[in-house]
C-alpha atoms as a PDB file:
ATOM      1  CA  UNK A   1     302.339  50.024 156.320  1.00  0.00           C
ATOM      2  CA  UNK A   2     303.448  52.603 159.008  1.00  0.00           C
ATOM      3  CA  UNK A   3     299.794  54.458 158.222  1.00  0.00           C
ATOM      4  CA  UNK A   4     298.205  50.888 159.660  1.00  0.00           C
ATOM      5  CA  UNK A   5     300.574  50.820 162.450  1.00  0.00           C
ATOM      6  CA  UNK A   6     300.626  53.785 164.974  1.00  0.00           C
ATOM      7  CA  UNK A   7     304.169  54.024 167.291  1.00  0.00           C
ATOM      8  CA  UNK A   8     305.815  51.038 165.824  1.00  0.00           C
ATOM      9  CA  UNK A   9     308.605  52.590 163.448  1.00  0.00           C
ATOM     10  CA  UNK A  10     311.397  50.929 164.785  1.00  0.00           C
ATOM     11  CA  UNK A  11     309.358  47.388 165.511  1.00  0.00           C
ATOM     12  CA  UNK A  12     308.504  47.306 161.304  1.00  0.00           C
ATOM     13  CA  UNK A  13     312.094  48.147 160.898  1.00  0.00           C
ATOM     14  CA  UNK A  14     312.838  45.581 162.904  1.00  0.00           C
ATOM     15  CA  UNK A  15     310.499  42.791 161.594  1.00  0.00           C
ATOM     16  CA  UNK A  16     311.089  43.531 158.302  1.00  0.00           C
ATOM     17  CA  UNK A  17     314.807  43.136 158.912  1.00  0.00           C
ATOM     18  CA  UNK A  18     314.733  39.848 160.332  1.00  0.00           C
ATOM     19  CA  UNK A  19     311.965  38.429 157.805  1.00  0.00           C
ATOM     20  CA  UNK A  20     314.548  40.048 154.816  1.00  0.00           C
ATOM     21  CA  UNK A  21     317.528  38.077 156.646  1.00  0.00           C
ATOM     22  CA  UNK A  22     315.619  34.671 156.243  1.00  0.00           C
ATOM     23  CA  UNK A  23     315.143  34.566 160.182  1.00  0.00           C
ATOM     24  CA  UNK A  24     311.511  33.553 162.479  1.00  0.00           C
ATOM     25  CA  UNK A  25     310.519  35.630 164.969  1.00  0.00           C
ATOM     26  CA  UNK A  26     309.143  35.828 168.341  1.00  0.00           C
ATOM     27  CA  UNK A  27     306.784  38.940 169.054  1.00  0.00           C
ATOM     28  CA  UNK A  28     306.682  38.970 172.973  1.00  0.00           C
ATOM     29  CA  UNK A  29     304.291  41.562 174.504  1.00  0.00           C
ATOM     30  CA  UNK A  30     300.976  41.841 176.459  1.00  0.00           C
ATOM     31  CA  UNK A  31     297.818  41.750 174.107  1.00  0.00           C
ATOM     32  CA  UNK A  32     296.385  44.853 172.464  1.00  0.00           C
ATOM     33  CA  UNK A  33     299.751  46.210 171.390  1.00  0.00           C
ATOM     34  CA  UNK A  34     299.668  45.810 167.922  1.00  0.00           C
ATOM     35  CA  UNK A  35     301.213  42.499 167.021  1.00  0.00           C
ATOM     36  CA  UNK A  36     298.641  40.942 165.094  1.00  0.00           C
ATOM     37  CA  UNK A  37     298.074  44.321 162.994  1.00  0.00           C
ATOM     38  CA  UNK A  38     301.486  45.282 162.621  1.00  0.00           C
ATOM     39  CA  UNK A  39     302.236  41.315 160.965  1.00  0.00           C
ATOM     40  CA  UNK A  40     298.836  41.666 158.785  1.00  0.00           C
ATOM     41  CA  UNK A  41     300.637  44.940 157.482  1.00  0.00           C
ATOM     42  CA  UNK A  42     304.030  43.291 156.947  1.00  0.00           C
ATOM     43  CA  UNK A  43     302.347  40.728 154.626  1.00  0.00           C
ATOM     44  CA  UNK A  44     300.174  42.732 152.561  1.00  0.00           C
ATOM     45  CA  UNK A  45     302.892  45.685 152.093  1.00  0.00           C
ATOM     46  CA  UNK A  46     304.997  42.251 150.895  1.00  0.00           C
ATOM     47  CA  UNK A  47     302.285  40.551 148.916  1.00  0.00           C
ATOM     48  CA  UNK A  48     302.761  37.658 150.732  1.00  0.00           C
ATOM     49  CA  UNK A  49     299.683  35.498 152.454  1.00  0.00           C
ATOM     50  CA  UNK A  50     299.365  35.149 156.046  1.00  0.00           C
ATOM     51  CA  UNK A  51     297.933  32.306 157.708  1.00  0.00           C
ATOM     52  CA  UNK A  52     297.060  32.978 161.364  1.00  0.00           C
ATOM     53  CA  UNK A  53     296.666  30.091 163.921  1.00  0.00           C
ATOM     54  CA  UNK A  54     295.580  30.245 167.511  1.00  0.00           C
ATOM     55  CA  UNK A  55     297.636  28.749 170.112  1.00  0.00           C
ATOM     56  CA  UNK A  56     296.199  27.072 172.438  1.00  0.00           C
ATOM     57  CA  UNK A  57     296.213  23.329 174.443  1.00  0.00           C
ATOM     58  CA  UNK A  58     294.244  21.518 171.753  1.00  0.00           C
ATOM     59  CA  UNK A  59     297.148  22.577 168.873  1.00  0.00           C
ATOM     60  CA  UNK A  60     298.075  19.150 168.014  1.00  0.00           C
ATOM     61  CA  UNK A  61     300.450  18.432 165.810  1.00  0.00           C
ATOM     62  CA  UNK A  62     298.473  16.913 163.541  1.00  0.00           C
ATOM     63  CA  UNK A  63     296.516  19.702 163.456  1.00  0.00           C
ATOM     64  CA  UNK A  64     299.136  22.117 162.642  1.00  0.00           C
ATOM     65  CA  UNK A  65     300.844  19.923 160.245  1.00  0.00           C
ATOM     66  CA  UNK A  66     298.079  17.834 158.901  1.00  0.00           C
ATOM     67  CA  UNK A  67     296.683  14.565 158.911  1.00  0.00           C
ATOM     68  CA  UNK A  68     294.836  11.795 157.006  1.00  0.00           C
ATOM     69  CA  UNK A  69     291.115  11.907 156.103  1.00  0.00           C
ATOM     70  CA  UNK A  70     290.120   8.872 157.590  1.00  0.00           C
ATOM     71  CA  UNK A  71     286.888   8.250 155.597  1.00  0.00           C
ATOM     72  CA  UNK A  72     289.562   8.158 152.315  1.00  0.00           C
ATOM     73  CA  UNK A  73     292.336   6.005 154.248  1.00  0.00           C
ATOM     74  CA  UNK A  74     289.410   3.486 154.292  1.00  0.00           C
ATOM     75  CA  UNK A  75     288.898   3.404 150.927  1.00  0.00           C
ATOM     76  CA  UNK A  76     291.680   4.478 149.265  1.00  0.00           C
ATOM     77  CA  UNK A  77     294.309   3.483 152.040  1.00  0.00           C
ATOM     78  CA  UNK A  78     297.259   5.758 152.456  1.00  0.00           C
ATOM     79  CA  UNK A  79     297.591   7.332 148.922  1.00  0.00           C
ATOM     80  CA  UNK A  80     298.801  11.392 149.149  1.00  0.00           C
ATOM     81  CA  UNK A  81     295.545  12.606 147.830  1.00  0.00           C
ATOM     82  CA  UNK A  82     294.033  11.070 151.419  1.00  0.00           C
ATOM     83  CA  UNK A  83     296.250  13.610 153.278  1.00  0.00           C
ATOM     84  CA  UNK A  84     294.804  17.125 154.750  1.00  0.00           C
ATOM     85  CA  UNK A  85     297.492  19.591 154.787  1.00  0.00           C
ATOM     86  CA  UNK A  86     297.065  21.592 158.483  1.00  0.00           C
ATOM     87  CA  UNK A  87     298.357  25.382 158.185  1.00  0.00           C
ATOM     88  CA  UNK A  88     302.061  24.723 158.589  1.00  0.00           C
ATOM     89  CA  UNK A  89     302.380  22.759 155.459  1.00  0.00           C
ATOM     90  CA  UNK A  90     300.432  25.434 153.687  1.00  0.00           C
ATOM     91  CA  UNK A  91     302.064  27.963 154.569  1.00  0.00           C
ATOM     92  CA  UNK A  92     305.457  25.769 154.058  1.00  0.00           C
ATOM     93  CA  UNK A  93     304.310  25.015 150.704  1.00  0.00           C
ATOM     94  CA  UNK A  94     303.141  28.658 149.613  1.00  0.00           C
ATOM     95  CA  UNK A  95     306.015  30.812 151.221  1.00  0.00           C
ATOM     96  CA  UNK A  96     303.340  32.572 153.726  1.00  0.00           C
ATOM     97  CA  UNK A  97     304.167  33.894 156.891  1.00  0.00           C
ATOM     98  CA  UNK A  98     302.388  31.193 159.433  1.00  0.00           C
ATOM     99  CA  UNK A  99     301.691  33.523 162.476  1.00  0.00           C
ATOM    100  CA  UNK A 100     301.027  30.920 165.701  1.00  0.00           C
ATOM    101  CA  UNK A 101     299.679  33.461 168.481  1.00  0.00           C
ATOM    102  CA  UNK A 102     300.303  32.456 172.243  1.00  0.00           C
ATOM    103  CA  UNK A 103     303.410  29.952 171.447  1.00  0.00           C
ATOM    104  CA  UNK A 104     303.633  29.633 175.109  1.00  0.00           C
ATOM    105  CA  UNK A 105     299.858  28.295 175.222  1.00  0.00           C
ATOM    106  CA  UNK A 106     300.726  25.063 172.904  1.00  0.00           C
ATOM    107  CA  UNK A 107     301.630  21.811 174.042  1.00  0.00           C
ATOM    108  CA  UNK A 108     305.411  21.015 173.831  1.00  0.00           C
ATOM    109  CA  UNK A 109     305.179  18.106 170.843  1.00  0.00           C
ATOM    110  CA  UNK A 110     303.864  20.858 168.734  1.00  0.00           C
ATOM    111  CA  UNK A 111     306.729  23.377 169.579  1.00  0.00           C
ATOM    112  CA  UNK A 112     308.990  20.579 169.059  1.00  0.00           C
ATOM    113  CA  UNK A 113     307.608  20.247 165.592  1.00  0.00           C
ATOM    114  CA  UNK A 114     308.320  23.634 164.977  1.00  0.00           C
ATOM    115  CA  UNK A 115     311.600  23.720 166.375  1.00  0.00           C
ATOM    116  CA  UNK A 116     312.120  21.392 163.625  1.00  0.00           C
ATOM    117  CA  UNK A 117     311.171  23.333 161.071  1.00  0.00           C
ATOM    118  CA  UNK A 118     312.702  26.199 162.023  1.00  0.00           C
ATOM    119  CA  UNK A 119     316.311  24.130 162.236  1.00  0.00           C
ATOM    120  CA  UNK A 120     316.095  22.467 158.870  1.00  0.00           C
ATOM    121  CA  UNK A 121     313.338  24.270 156.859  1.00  0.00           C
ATOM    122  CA  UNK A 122     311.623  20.743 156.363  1.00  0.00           C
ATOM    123  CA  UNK A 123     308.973  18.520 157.711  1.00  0.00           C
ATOM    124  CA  UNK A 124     308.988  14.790 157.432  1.00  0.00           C
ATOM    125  CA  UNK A 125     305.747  13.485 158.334  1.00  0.00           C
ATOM    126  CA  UNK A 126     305.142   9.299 158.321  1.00  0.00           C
ATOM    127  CA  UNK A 127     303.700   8.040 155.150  1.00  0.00           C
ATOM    128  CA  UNK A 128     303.693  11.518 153.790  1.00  0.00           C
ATOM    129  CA  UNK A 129     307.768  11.828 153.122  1.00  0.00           C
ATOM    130  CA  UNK A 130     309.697  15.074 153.330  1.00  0.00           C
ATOM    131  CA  UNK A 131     308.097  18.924 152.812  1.00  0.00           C
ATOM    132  CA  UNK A 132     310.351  21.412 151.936  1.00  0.00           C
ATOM    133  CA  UNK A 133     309.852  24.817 152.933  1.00  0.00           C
ATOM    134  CA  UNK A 134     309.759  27.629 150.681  1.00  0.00           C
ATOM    135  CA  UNK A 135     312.792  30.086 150.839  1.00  0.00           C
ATOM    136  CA  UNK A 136     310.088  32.774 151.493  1.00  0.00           C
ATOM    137  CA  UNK A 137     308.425  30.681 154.468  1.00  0.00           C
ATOM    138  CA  UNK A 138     308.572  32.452 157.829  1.00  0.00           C
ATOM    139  CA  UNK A 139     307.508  31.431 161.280  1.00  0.00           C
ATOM    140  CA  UNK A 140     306.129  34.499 163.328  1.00  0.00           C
ATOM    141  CA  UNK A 141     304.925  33.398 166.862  1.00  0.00           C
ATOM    142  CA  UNK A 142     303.825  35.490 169.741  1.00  0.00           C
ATOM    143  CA  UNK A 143     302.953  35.172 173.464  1.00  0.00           C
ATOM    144  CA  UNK A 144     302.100  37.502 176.449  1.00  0.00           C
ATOM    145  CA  UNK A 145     305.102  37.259 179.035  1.00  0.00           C
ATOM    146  CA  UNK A 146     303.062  38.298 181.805  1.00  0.00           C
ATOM    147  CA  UNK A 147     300.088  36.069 181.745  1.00  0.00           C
ATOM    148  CA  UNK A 148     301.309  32.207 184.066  1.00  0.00           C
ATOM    149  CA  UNK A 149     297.683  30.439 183.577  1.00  0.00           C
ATOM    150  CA  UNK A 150     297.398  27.776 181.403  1.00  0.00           C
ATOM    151  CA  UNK A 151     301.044  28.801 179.917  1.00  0.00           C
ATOM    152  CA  UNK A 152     304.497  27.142 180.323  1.00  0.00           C
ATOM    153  CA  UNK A 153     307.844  28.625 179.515  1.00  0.00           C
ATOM    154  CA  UNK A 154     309.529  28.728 176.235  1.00  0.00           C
ATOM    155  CA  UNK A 155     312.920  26.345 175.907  1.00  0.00           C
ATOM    156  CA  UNK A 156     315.992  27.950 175.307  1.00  0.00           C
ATOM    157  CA  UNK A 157     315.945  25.394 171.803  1.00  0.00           C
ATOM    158  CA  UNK A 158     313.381  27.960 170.873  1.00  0.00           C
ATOM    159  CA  UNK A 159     314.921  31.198 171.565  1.00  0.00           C
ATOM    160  CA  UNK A 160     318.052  29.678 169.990  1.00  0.00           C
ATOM    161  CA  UNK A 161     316.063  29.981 166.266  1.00  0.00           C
ATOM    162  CA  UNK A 162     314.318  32.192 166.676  1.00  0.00           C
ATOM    163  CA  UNK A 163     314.821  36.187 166.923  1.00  0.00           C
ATOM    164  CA  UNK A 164     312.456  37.859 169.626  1.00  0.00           C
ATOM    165  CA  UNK A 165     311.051  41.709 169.607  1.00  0.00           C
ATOM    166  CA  UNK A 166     309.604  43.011 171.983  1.00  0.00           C
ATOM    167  CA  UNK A 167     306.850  45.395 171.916  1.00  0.00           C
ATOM    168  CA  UNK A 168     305.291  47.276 174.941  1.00  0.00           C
ATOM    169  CA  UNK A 169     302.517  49.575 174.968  1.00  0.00           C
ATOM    170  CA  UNK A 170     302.542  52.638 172.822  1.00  0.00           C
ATOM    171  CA  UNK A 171     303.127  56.122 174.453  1.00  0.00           C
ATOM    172  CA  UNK A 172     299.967  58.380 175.209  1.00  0.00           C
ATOM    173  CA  UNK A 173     300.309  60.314 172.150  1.00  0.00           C
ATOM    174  CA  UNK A 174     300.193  57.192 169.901  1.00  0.00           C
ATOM    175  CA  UNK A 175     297.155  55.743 172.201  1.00  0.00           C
ATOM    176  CA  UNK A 176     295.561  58.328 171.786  1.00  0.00           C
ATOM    177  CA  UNK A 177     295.725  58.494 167.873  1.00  0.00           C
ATOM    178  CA  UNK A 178     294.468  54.546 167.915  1.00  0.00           C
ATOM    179  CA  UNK A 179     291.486  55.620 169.611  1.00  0.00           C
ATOM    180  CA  UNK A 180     290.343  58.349 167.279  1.00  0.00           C
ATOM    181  CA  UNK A 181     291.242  55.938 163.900  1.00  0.00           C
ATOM    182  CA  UNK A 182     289.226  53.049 165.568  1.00  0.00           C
ATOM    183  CA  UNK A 183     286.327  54.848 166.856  1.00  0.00           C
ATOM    184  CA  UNK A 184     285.065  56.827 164.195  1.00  0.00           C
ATOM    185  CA  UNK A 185     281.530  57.962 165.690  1.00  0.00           C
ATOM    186  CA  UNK A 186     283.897  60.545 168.218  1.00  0.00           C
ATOM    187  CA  UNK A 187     285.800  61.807 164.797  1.00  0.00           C
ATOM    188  CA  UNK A 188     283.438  64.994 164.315  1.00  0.00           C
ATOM    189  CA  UNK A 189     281.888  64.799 168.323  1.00  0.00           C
ATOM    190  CA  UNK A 190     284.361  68.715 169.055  1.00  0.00           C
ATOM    191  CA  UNK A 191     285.212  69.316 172.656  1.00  0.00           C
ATOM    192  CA  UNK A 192     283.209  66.828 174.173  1.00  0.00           C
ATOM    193  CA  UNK A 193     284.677  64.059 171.831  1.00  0.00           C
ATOM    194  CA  UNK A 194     288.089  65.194 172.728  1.00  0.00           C
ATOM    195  CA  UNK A 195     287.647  65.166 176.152  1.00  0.00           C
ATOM    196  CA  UNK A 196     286.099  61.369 176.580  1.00  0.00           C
ATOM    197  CA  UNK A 197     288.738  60.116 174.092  1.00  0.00           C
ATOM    198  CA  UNK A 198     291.494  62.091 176.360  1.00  0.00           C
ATOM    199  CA  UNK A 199     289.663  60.695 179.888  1.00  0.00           C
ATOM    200  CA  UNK A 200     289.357  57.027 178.269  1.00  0.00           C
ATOM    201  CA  UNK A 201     293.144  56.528 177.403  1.00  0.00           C
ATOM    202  CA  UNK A 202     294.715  58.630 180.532  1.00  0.00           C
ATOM    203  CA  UNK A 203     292.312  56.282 182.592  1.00  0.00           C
ATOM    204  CA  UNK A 204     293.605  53.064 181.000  1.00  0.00           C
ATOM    205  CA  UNK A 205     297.054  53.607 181.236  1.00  0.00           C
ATOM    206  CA  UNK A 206     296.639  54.869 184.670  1.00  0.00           C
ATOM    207  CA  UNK A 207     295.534  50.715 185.352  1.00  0.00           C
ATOM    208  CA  UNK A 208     298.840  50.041 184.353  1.00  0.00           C
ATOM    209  CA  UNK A 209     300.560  51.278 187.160  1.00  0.00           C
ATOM    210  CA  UNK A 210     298.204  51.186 189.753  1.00  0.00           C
ATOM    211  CA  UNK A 211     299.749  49.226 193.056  1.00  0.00           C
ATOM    212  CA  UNK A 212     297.346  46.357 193.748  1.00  0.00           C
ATOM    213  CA  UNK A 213     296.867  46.172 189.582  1.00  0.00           C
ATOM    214  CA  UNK A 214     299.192  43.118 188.495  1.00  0.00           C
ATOM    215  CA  UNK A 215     298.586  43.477 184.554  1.00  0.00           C
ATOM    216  CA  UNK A 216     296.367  46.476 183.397  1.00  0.00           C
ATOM    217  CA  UNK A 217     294.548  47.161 179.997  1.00  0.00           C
ATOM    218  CA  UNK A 218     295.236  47.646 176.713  1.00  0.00           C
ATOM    219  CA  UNK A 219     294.243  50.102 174.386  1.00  0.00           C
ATOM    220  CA  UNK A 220     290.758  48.079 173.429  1.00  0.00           C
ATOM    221  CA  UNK A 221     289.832  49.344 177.411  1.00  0.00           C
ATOM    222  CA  UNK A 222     289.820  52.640 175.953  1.00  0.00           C
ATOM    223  CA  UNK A 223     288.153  52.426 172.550  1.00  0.00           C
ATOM    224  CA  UNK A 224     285.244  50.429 174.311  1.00  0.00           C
ATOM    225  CA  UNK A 225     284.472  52.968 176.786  1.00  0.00           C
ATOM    226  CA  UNK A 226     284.343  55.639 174.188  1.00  0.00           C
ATOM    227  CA  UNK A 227     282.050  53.406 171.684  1.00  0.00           C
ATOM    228  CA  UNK A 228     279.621  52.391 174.923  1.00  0.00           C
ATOM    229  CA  UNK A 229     279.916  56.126 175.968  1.00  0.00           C
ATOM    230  CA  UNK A 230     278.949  57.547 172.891  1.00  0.00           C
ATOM    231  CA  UNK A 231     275.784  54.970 173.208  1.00  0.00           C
ATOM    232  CA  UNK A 232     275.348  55.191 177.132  1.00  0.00           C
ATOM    233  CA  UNK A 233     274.980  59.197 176.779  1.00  0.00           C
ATOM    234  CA  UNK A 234     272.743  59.040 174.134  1.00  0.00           C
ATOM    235  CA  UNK A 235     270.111  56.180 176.009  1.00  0.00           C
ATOM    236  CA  UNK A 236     270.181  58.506 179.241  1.00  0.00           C
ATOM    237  CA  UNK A 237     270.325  61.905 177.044  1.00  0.00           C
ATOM    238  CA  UNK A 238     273.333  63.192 178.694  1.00  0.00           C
ATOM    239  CA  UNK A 239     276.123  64.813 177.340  1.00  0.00           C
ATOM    240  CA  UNK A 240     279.191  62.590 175.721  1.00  0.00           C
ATOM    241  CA  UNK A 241     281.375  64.524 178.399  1.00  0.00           C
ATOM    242  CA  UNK A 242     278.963  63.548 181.428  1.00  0.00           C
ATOM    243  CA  UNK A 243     281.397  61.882 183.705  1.00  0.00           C
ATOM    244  CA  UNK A 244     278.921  60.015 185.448  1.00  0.00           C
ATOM    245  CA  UNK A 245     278.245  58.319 181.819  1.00  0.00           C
ATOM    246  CA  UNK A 246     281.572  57.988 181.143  1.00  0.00           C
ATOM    247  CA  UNK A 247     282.427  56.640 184.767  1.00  0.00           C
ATOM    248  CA  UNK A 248     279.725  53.713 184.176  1.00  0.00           C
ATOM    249  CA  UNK A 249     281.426  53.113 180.904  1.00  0.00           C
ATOM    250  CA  UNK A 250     284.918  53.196 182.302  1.00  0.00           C
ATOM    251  CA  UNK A 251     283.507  50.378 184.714  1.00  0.00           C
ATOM    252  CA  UNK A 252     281.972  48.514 181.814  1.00  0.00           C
ATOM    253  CA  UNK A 253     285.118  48.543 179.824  1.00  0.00           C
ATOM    254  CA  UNK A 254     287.966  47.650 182.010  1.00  0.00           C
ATOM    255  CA  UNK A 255     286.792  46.021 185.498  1.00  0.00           C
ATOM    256  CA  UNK A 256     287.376  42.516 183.393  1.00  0.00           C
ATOM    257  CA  UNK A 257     290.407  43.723 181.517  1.00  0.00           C
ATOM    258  CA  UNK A 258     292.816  44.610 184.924  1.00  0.00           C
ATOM    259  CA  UNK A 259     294.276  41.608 186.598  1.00  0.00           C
ATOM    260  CA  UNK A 260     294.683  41.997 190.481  1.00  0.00           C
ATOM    261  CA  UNK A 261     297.177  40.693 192.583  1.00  0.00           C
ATOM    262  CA  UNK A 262     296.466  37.800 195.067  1.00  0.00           C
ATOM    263  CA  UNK A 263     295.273  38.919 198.520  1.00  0.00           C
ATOM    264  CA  UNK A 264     293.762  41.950 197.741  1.00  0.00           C
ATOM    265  CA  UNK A 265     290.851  42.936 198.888  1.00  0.00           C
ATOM    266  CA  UNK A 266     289.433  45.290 196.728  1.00  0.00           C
ATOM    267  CA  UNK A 267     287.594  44.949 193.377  1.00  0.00           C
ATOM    268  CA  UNK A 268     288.260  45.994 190.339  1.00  0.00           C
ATOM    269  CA  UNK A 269     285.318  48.511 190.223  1.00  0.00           C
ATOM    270  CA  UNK A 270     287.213  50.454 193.427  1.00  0.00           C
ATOM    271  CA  UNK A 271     290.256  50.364 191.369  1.00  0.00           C
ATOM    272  CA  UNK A 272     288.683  51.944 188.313  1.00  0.00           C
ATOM    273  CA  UNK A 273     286.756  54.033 189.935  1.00  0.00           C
ATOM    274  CA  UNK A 274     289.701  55.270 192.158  1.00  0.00           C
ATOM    275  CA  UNK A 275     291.357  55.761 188.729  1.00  0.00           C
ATOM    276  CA  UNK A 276     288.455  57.655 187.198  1.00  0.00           C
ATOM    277  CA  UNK A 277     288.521  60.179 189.814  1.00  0.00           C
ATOM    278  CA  UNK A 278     292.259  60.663 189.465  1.00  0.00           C
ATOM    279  CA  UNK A 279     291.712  61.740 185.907  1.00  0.00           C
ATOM    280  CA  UNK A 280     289.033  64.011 186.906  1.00  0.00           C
ATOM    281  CA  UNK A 281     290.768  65.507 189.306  1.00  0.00           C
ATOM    282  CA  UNK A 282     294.014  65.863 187.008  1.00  0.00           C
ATOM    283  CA  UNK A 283     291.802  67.149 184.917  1.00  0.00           C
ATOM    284  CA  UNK A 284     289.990  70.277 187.011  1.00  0.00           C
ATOM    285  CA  UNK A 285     293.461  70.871 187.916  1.00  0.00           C
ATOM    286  CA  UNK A 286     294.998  71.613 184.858  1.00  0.00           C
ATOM    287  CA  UNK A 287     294.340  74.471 182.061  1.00  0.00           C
ATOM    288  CA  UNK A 288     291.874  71.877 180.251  1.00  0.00           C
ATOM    289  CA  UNK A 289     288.714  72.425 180.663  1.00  0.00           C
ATOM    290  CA  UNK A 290     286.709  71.467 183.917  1.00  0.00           C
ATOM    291  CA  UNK A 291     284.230  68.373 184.661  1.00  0.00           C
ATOM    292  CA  UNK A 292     280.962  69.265 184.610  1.00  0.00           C
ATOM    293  CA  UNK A 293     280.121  66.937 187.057  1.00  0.00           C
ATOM    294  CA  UNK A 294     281.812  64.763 190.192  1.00  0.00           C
ATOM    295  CA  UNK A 295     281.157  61.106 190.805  1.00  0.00           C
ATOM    296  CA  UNK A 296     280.534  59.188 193.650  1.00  0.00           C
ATOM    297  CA  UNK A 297     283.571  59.231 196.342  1.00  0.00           C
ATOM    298  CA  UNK A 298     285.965  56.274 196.243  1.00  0.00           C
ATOM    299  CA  UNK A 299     285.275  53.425 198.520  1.00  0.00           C
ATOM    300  CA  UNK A 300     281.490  52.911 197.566  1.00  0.00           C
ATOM    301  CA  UNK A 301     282.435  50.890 194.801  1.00  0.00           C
ATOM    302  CA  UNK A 302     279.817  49.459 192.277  1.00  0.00           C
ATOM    303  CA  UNK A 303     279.231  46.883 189.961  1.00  0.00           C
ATOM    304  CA  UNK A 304     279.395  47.843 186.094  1.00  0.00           C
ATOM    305  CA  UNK A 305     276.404  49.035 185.360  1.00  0.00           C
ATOM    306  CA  UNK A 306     275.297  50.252 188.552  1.00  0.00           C
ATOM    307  CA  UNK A 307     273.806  53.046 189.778  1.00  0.00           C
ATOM    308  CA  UNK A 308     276.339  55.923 189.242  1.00  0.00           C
ATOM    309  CA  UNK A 309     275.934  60.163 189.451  1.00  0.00           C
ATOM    310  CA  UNK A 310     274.507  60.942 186.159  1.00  0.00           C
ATOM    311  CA  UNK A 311     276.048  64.489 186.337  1.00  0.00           C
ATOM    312  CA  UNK A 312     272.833  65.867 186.872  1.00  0.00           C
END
């Protein structure tokens, strides 16, 4: 499981702690740091299933807990066979691991539900009766803490059932490593290979801490610039290194992925771009090798896509 899961030791130690203990849990984190992969791990290194629900406004409870076919209440009426199980009472019933992704996106009669559940391992639905849990049943939820649109806070009667783990963004290193298992047309590219994948993550977690940036990107920004990169250089018959290539897919790749704060005036493209040239300039500076070529200055930024120095 640790192969699947690059930089989270101590979170699997963690998990699997809590999920041995009998306890839910609460994965809080921005997206693209590993949550979803590290619980698909956890399940199949347990031989357990794993259903996996989106969170969202339209949640219902009736659609996470089920509800009656109403073509068979009209001719049958109420009987049991008439009732659709939803994926809580699957997963109730089978002793899966029901994994309910942005918790903080669902409306609250549906978190009360599974505040329920959580308290007394059991669901009592009208006409339906009582639903035990399985003693191997296990809620796993998670949310991004930093994104406040369409999103409300979590009650403290959740956090009182629930054990939380946080998990922030992997270090460079382990970035780094996630690039080169996901984007397997770089794995035998040499030098140039190494250098875009090395560019591509230093520029995304630069976005991170950028001053007008109020939530960068994940580690997706950087395996998409590489994959459109590898295609971009090829189209235009430049080098994977070219940085004006790997500038244009820099813009492609994270522009939409960074969240600005309010009243700023610049775009994202300046702030990438700004970002791009850091690396490059980091780069010249340091015993690596040099950039073969230098993009246009900062300030003239561009849409993605748009005319950029080809390194030529």
């Amino acid at each position: 499981m640790a192969a699947e899961v690059v930089g989270r030791r101590r979170e699997i130690e963690l998990v699997v702690a809590a999920v041995g203990a009998g306890r839910h849990l609460l994965l809080e984190g921005p997206p693209g740091t590993g949550k979803t992969t590290l619980l698909r791990g956890l399940a199949a290194a347990m031989d357990v299933p794993l259903a996996v629900v989106e969170g969202n406004a339209e949640l219902t409870p009736a659609r996470l807990a089920g509800q009656f076919d109403p073509a068979r209440v009209l001719a049958e009426g109420y009987a049991s066979d008439a009732f659709v199980p939803g994926p809580l009472v699957e997963a109730m019933q089978a002793g899966a691991l029901l994994y309910v992704e942005e918790l903080n996106r669902v409306p609250e009669e549906t978190v009360n539900l599974l505040i329920g559940v959580m308290s007394e391992g059991e669901l009592h639905l009208p006409r339906v009766g009582r639903i035990a849990a399985s003693e191997q049943f296990r809620l796993v939820a998670a949310m991004n803490p930093y994104d406040t649109v369409g999103t409300s806070r979590l009650s403290s009667a959740v956090y009182d059932r629930i054990c939380r783990v946080a998990m922030g963004y992997q270090d460079q290193r382990d970035e780094r490593r996630i690039v080169e298992l996901r984007t397997q047309e770089l794995a035998t590219g040499g030098e140039a290979a190494e250098r875009t994948m090395a560019r591509a993550v230093a520029v995304t977690r630069a976005t991170r801490t950028h001053r007008d940036v109020r939530m960068g990107s994940s580690v997706r920004g950087a395996m998409d610039l590489c994959d459109v990169a590898v295609h971009l250089s090829g189209l235009r018959g430049r080098p994977l290194d070219d940085t004006g290539v790997g500038l244009d897919a820099a813009l492609m790749a994270l522009s939409g992925r960074i969240r600005l704060h309010e009243g700023g005036d610049r775009p994202p493209e300046a702030i990438v771009r700004e970002l791009w040239e850091e690396v490059l300039a980091a780069e010249q500076s340091s015993d690596g090798p040099p950039a073969e070529s230098m993009v246009p200055a900062a300030g003239k930024a561009q849409a993605p896509g748009g005319p950029t120095s080809s390194g030529a």
